[in-house]
PDB file of N, CA and C in Angstrom:
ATOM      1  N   UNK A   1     -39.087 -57.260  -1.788  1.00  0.00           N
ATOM      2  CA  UNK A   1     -37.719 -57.711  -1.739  1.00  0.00           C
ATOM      3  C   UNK A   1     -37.652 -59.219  -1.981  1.00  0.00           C
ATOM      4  N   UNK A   2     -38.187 -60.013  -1.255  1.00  0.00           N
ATOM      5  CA  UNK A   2     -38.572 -61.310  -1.731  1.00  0.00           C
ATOM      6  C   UNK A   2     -38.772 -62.067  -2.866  1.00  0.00           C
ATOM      7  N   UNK A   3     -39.362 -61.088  -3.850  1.00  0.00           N
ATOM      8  CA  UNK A   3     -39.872 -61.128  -4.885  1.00  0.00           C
ATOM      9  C   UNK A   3     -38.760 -61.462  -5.981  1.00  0.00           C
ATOM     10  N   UNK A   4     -37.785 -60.071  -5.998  1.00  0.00           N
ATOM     11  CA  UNK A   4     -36.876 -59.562  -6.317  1.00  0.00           C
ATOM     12  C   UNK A   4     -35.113 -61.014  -5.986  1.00  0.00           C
ATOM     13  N   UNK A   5     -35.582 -61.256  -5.001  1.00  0.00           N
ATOM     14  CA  UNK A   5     -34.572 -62.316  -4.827  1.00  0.00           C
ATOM     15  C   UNK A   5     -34.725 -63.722  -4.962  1.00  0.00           C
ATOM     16  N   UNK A   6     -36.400 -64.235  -4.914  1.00  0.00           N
ATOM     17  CA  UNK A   6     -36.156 -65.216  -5.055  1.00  0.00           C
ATOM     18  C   UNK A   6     -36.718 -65.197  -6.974  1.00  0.00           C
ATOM     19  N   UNK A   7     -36.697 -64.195  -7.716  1.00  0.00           N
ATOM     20  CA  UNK A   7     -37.641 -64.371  -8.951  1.00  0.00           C
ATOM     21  C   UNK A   7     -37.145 -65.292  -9.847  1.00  0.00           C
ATOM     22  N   UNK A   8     -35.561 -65.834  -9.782  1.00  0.00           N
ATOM     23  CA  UNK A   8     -35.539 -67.132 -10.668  1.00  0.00           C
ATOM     24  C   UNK A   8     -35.627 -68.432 -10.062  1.00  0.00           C
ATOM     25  N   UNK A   9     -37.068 -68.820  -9.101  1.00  0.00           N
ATOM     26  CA  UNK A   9     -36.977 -69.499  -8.168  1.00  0.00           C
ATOM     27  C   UNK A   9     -39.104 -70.260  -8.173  1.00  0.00           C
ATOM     28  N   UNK A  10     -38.810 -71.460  -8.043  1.00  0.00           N
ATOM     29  CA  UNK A  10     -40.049 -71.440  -7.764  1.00  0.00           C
ATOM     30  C   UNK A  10     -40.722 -70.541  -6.204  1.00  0.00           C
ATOM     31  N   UNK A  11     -40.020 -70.432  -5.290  1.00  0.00           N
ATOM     32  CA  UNK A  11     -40.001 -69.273  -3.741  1.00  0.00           C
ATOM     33  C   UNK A  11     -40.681 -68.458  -4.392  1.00  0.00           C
ATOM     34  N   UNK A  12     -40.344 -67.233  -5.600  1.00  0.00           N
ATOM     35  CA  UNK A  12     -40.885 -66.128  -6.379  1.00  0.00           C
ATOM     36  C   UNK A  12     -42.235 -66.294  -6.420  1.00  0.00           C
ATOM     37  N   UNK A  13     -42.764 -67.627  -7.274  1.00  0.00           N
ATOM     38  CA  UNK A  13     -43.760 -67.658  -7.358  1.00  0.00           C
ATOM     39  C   UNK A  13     -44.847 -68.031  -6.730  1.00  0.00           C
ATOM     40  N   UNK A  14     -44.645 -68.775  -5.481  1.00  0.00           N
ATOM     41  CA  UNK A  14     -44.868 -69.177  -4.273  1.00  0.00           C
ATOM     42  C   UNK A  14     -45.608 -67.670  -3.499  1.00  0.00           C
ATOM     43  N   UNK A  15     -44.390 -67.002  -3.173  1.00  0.00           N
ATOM     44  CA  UNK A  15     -44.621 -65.662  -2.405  1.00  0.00           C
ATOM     45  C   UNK A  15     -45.304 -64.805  -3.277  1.00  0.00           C
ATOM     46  N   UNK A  16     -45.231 -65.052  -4.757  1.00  0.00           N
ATOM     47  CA  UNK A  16     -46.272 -64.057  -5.711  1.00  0.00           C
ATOM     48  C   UNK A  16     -47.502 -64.650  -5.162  1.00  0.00           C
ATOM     49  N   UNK A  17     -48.342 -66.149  -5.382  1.00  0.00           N
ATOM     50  CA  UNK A  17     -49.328 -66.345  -5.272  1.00  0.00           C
ATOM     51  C   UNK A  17     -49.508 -66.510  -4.227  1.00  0.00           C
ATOM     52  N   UNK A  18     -49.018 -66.796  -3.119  1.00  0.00           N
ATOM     53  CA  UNK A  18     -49.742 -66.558  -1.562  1.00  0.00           C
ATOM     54  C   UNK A  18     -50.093 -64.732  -1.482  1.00  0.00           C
ATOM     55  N   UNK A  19     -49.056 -64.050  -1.946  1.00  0.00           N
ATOM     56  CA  UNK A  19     -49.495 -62.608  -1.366  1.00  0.00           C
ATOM     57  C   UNK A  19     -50.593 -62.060  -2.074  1.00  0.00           C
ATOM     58  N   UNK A  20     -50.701 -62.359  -3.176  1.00  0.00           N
ATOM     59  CA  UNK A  20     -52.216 -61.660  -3.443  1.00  0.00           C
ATOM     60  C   UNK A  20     -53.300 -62.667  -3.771  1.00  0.00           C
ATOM     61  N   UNK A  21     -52.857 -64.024  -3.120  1.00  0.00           N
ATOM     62  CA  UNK A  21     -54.681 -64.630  -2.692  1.00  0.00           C
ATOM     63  C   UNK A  21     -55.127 -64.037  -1.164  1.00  0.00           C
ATOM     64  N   UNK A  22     -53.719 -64.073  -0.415  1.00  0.00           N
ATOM     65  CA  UNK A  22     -53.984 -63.478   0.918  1.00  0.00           C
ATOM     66  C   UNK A  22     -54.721 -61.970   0.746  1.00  0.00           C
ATOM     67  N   UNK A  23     -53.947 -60.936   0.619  1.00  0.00           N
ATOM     68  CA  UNK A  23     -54.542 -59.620  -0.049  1.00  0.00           C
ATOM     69  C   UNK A  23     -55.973 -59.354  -1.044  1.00  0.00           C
ATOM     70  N   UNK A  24     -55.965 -60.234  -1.357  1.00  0.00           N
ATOM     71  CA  UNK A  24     -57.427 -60.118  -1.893  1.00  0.00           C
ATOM     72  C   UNK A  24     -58.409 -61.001  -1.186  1.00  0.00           C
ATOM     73  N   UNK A  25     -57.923 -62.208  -0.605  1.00  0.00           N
ATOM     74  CA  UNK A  25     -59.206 -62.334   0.479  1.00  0.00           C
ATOM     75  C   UNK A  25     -59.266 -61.419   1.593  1.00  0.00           C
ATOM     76  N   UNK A  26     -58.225 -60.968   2.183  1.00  0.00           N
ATOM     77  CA  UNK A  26     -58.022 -60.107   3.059  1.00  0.00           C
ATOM     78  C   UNK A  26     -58.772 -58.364   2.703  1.00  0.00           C
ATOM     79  N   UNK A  27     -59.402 -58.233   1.804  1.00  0.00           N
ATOM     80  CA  UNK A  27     -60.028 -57.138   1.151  1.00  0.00           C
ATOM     81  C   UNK A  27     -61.645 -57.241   1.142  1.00  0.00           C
ATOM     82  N   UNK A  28     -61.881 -58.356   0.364  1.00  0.00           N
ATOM     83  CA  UNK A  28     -62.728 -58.901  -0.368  1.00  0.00           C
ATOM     84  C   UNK A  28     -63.660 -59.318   0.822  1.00  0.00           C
ATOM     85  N   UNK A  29     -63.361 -60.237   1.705  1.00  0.00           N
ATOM     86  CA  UNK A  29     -64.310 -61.075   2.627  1.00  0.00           C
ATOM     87  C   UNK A  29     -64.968 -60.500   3.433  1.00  0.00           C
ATOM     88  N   UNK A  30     -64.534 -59.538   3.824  1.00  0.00           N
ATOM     89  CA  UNK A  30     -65.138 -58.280   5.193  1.00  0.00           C
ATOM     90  C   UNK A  30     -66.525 -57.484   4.292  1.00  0.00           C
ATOM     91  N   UNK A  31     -66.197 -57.372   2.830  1.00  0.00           N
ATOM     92  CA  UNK A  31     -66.695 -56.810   2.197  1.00  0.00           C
ATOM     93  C   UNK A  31     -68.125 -57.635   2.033  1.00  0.00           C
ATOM     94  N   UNK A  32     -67.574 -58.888   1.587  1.00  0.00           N
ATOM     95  CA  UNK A  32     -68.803 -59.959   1.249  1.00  0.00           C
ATOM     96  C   UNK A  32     -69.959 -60.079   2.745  1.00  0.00           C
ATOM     97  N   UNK A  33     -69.341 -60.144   3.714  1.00  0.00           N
ATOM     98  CA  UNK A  33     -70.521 -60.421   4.853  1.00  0.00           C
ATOM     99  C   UNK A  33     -70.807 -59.264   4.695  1.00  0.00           C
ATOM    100  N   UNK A  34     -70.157 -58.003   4.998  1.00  0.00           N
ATOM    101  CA  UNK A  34     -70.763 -56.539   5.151  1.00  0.00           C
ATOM    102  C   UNK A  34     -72.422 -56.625   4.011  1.00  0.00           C
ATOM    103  N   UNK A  35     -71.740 -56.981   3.009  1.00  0.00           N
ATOM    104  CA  UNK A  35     -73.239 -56.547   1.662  1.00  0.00           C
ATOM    105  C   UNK A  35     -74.111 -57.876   2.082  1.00  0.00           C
ATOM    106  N   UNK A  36     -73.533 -59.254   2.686  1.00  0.00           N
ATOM    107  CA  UNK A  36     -74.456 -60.606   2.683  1.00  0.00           C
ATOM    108  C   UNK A  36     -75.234 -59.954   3.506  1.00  0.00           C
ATOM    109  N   UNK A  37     -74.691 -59.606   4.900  1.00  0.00           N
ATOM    110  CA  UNK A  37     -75.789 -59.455   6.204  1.00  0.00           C
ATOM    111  C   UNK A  37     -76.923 -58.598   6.152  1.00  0.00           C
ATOM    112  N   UNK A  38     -78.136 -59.480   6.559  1.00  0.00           N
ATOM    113  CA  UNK A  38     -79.397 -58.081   6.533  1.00  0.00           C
ATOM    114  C   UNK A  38     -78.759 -56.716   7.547  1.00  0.00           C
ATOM    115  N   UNK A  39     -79.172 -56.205   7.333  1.00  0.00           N
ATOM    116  CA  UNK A  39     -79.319 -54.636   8.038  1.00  0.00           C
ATOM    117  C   UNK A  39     -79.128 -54.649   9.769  1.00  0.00           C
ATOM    118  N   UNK A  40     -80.109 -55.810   9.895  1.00  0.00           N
ATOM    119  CA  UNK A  40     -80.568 -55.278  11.487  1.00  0.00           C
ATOM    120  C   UNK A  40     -79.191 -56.175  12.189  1.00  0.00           C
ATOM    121  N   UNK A  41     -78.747 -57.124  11.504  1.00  0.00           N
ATOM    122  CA  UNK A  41     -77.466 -58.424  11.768  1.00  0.00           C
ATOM    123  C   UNK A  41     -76.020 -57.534  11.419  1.00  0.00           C
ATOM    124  N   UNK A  42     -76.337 -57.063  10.802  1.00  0.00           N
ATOM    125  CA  UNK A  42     -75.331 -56.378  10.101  1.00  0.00           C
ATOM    126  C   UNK A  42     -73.513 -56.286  11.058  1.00  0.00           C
ATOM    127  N   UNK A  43     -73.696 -55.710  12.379  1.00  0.00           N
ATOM    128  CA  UNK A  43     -72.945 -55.551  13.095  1.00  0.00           C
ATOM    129  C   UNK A  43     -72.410 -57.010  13.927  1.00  0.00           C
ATOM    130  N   UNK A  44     -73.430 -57.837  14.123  1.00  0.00           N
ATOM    131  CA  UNK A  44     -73.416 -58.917  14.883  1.00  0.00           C
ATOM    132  C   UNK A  44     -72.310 -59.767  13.383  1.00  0.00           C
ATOM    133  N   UNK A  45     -72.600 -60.037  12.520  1.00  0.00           N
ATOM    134  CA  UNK A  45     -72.305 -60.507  11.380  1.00  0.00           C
ATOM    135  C   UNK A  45     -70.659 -60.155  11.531  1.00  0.00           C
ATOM    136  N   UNK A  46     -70.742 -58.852  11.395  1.00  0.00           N
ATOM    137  CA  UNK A  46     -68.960 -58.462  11.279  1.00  0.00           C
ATOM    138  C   UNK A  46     -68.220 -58.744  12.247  1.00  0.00           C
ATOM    139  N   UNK A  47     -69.001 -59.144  13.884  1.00  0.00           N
ATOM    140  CA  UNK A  47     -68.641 -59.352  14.710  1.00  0.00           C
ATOM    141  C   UNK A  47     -68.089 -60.714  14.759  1.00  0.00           C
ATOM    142  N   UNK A  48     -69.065 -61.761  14.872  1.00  0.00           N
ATOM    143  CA  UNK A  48     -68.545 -63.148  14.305  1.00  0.00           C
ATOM    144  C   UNK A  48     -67.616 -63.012  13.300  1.00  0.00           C
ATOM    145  N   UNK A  49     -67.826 -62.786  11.940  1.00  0.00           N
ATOM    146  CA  UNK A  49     -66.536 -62.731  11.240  1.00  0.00           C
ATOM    147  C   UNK A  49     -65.419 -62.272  11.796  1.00  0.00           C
ATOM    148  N   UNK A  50     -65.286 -61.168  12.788  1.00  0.00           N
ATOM    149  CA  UNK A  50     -63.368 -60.765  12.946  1.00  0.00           C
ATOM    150  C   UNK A  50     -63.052 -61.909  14.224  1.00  0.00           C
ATOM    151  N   UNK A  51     -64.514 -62.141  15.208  1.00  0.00           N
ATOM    152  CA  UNK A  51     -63.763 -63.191  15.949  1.00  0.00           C
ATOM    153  C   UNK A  51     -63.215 -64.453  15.014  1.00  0.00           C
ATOM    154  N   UNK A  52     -64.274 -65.369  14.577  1.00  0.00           N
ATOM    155  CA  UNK A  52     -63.374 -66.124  13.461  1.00  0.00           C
ATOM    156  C   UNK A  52     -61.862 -66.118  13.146  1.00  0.00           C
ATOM    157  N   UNK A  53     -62.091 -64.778  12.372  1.00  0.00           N
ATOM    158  CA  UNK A  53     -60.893 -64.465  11.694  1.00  0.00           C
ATOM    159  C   UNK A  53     -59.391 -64.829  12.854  1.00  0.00           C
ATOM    160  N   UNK A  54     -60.004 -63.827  13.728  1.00  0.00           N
ATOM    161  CA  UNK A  54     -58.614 -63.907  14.678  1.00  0.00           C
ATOM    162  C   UNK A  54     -58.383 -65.104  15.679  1.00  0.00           C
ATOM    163  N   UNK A  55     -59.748 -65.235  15.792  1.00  0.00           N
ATOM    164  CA  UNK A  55     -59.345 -66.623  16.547  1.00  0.00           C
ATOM    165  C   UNK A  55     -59.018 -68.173  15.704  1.00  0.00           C
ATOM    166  N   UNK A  56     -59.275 -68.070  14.317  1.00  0.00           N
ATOM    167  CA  UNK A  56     -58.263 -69.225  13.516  1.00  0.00           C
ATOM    168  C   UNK A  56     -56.877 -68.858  13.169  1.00  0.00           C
ATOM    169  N   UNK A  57     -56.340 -67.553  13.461  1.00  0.00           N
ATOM    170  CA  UNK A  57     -54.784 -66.958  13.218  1.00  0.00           C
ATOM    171  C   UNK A  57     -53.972 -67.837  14.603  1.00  0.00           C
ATOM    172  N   UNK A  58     -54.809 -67.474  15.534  1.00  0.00           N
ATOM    173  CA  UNK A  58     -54.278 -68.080  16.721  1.00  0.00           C
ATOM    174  C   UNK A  58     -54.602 -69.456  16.633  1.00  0.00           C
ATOM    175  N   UNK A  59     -55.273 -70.408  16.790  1.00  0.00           N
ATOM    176  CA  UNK A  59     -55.252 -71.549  16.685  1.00  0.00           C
ATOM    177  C   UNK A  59     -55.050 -72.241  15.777  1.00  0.00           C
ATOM    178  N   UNK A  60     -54.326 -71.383  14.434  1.00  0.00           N
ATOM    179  CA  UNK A  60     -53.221 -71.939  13.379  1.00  0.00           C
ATOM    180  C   UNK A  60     -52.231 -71.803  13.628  1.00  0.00           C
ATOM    181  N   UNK A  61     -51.945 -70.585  14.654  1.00  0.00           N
ATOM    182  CA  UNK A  61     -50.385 -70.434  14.509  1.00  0.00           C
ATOM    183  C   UNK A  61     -50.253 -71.511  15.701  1.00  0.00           C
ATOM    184  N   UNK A  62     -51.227 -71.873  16.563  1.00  0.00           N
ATOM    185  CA  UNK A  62     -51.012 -72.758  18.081  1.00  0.00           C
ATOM    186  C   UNK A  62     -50.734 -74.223  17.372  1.00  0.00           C
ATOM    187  N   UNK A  63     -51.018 -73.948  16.443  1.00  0.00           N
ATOM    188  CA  UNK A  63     -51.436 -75.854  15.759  1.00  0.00           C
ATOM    189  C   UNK A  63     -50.507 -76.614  15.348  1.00  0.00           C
ATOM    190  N   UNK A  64     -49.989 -75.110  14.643  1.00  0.00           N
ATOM    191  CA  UNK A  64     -48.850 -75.151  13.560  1.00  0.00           C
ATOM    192  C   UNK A  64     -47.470 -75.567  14.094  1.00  0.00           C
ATOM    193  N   UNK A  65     -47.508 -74.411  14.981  1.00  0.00           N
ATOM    194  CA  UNK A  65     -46.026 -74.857  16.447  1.00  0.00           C
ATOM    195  C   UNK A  65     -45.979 -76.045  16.769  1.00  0.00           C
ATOM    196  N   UNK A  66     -47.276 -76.397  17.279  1.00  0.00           N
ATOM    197  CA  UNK A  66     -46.958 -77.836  18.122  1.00  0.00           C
ATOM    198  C   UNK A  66     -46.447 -79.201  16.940  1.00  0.00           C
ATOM    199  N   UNK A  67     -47.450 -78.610  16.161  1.00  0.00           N
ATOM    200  CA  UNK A  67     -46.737 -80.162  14.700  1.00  0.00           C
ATOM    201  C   UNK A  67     -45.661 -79.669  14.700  1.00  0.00           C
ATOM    202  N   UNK A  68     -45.108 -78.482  14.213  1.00  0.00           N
ATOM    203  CA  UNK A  68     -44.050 -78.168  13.750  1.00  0.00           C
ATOM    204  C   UNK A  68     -42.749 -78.881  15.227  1.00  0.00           C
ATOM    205  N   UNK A  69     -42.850 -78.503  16.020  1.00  0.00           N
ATOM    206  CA  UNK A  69     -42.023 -79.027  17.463  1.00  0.00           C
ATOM    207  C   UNK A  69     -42.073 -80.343  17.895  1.00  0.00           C
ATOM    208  N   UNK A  70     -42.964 -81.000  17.413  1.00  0.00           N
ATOM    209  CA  UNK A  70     -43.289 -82.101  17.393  1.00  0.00           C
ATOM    210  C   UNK A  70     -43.451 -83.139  16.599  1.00  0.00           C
ATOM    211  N   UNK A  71     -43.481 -83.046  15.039  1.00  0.00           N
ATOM    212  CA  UNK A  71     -43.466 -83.883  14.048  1.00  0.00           C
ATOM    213  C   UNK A  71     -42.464 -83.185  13.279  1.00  0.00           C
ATOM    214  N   UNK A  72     -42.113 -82.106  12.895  1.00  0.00           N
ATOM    215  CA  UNK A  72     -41.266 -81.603  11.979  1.00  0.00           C
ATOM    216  C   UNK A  72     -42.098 -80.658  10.983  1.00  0.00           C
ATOM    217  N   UNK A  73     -41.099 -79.832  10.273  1.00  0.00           N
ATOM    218  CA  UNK A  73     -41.143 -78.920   9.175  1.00  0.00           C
ATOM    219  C   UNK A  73     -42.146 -79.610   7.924  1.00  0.00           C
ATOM    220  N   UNK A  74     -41.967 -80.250   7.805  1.00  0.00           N
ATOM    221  CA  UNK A  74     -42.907 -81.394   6.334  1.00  0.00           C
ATOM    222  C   UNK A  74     -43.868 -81.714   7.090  1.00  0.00           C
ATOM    223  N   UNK A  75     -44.235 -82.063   8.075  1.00  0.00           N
ATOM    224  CA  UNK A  75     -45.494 -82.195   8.929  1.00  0.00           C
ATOM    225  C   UNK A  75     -46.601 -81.024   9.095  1.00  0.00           C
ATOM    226  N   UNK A  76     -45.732 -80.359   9.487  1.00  0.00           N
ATOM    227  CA  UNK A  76     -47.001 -78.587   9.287  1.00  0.00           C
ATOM    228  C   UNK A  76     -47.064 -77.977   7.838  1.00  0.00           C
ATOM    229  N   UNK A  77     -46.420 -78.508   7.335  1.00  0.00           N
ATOM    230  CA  UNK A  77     -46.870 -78.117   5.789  1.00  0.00           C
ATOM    231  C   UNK A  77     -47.977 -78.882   5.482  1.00  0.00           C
ATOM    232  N   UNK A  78     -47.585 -80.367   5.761  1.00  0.00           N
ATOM    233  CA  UNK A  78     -48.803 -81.100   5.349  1.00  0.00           C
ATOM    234  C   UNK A  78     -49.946 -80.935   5.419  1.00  0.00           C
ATOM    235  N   UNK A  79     -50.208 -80.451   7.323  1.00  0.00           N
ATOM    236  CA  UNK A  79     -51.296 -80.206   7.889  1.00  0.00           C
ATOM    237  C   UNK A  79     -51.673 -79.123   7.088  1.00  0.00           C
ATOM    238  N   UNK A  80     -51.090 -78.213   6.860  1.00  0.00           N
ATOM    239  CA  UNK A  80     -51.383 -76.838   6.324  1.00  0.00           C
ATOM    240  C   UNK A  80     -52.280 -77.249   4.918  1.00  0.00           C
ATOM    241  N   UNK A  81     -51.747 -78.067   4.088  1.00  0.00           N
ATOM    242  CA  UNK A  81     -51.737 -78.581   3.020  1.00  0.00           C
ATOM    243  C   UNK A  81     -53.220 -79.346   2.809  1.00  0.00           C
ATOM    244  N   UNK A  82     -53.590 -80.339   4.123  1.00  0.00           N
ATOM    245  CA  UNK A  82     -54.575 -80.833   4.401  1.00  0.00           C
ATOM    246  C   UNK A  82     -55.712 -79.948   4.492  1.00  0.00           C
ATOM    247  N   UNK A  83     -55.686 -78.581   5.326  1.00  0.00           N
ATOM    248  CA  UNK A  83     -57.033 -77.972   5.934  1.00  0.00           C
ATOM    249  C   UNK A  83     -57.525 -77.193   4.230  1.00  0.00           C
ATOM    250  N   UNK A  84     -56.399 -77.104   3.534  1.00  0.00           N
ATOM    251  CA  UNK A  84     -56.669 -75.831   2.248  1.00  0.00           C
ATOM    252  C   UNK A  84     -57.252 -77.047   1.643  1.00  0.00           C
ATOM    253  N   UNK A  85     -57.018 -78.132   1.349  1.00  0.00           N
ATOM    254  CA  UNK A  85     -57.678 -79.244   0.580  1.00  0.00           C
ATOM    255  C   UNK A  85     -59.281 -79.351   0.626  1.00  0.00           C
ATOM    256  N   UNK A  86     -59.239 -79.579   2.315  1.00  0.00           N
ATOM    257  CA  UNK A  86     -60.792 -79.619   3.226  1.00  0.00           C
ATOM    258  C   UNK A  86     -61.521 -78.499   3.085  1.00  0.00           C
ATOM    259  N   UNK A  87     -61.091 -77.243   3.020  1.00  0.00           N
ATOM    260  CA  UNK A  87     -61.727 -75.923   2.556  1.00  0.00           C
ATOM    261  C   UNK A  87     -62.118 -75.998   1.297  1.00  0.00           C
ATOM    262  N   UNK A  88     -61.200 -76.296   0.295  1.00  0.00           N
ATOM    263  CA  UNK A  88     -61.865 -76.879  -1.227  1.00  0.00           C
ATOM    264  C   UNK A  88     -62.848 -77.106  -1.478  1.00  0.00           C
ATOM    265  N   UNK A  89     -62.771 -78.958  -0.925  1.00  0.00           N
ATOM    266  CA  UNK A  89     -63.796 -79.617  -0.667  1.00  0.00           C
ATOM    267  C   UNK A  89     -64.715 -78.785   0.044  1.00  0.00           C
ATOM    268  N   UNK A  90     -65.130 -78.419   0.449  1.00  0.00           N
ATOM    269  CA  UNK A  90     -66.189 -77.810   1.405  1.00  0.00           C
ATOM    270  C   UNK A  90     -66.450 -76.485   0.476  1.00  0.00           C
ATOM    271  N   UNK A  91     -65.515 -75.683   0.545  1.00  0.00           N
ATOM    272  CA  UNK A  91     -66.277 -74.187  -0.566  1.00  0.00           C
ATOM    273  C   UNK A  91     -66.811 -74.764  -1.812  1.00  0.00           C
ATOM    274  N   UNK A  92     -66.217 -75.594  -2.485  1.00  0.00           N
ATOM    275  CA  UNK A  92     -66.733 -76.145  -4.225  1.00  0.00           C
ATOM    276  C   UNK A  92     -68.490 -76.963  -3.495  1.00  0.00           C
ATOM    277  N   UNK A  93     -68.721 -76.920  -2.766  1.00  0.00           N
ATOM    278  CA  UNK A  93     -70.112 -77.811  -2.849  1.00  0.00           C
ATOM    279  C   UNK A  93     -70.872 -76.560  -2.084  1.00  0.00           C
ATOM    280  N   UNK A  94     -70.396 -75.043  -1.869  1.00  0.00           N
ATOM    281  CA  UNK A  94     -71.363 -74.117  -1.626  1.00  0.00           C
ATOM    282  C   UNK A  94     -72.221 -73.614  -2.650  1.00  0.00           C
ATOM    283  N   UNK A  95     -73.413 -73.023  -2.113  1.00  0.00           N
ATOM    284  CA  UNK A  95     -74.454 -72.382  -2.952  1.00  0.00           C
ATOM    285  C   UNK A  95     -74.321 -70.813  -3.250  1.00  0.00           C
ATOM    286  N   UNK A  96     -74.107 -69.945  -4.055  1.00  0.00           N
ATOM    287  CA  UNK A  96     -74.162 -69.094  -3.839  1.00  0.00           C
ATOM    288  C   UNK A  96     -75.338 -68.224  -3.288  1.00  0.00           C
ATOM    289  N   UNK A  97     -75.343 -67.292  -2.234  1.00  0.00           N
ATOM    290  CA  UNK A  97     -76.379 -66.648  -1.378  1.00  0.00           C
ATOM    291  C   UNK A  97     -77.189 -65.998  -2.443  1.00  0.00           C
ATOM    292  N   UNK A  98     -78.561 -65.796  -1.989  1.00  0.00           N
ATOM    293  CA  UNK A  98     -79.471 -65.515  -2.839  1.00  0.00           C
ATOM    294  C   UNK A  98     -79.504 -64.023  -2.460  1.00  0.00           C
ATOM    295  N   UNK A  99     -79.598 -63.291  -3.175  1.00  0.00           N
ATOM    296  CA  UNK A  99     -79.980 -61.706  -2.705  1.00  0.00           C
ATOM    297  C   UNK A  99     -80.935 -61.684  -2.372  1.00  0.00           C
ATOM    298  N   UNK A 100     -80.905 -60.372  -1.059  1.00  0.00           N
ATOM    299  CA  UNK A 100     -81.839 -60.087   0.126  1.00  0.00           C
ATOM    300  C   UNK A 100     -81.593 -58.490   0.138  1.00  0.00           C
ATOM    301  N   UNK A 101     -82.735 -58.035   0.337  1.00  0.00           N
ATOM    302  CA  UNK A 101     -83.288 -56.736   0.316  1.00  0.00           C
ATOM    303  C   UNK A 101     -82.801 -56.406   2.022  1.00  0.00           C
ATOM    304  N   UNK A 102     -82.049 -55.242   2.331  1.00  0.00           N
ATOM    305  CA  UNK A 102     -82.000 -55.580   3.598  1.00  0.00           C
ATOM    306  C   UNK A 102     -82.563 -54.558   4.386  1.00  0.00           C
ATOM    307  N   UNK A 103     -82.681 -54.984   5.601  1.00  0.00           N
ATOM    308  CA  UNK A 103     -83.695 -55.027   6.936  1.00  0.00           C
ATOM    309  C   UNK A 103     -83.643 -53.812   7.903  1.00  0.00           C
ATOM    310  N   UNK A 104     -84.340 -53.300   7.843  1.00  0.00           N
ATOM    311  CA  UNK A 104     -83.783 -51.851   8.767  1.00  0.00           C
ATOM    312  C   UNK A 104     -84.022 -52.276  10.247  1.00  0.00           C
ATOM    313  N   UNK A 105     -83.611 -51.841  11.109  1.00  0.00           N
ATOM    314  CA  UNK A 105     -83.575 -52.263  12.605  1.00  0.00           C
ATOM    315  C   UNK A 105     -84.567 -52.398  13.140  1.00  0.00           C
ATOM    316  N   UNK A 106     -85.125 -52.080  13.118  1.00  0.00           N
ATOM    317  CA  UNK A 106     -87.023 -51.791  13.891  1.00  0.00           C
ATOM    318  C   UNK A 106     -87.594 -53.237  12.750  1.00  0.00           C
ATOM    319  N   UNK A 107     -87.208 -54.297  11.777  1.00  0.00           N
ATOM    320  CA  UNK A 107     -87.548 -55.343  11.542  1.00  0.00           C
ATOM    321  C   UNK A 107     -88.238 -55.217  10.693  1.00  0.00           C
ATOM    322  N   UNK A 108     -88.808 -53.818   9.989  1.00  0.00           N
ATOM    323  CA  UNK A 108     -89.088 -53.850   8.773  1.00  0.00           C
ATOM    324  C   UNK A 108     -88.397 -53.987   7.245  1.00  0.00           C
TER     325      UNK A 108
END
């Protein structure tokens, strides 16, 4: 619906490209540790990842409020604006993982 109303709008394209970078990392990433993690990690791995996950939803949305209640609307964008920058920076200077044969539980 969004789509549909805001489509002669930069909003359209906004809500086009947030929803399927969200949706496809939201697919994709669970997938990537699942195949990264050896075998015997495997569970521990997915484990850290959903805490992560949920515990930066909450301490974005905690972050977000307080700038937002406290500095204003253009302020939590910024911030918002800032951390995707710093993620940039930080993902563009990763290595990609080397493939690993993985590990059956007993450590062979």
């Amino acid at each position: 619906m969004g789509f549909w109303l805001f489509s002669s709008s930069i909003w359209g394209l906004g809500l086009l490209l947030f929803f399927t970078g969200f949706n496809l990392l939201e697919a994709t990433l669970p997938s990537l540790v699942s195949k990264l993690a050896l075998g015997a990690i495997r569970g521990t791995a997915m484990g850290v990842y959903s805490t992560s996950q949920f515990s930066g939803a909450f301490v974005g949305g905690l972050l977000g409020g307080w700038v937002h209640a406290r500095f204003g609307e253009t302020s939590a964008f910024l911030l918002g604006a800032g951390f995707i920058l710093a993620w940039l920076l930080l993902a563009g200077s990763m290595e990609v993982p080397a493939k690993t044969d993985a590990i059956s539980p007993d450590g062979r």
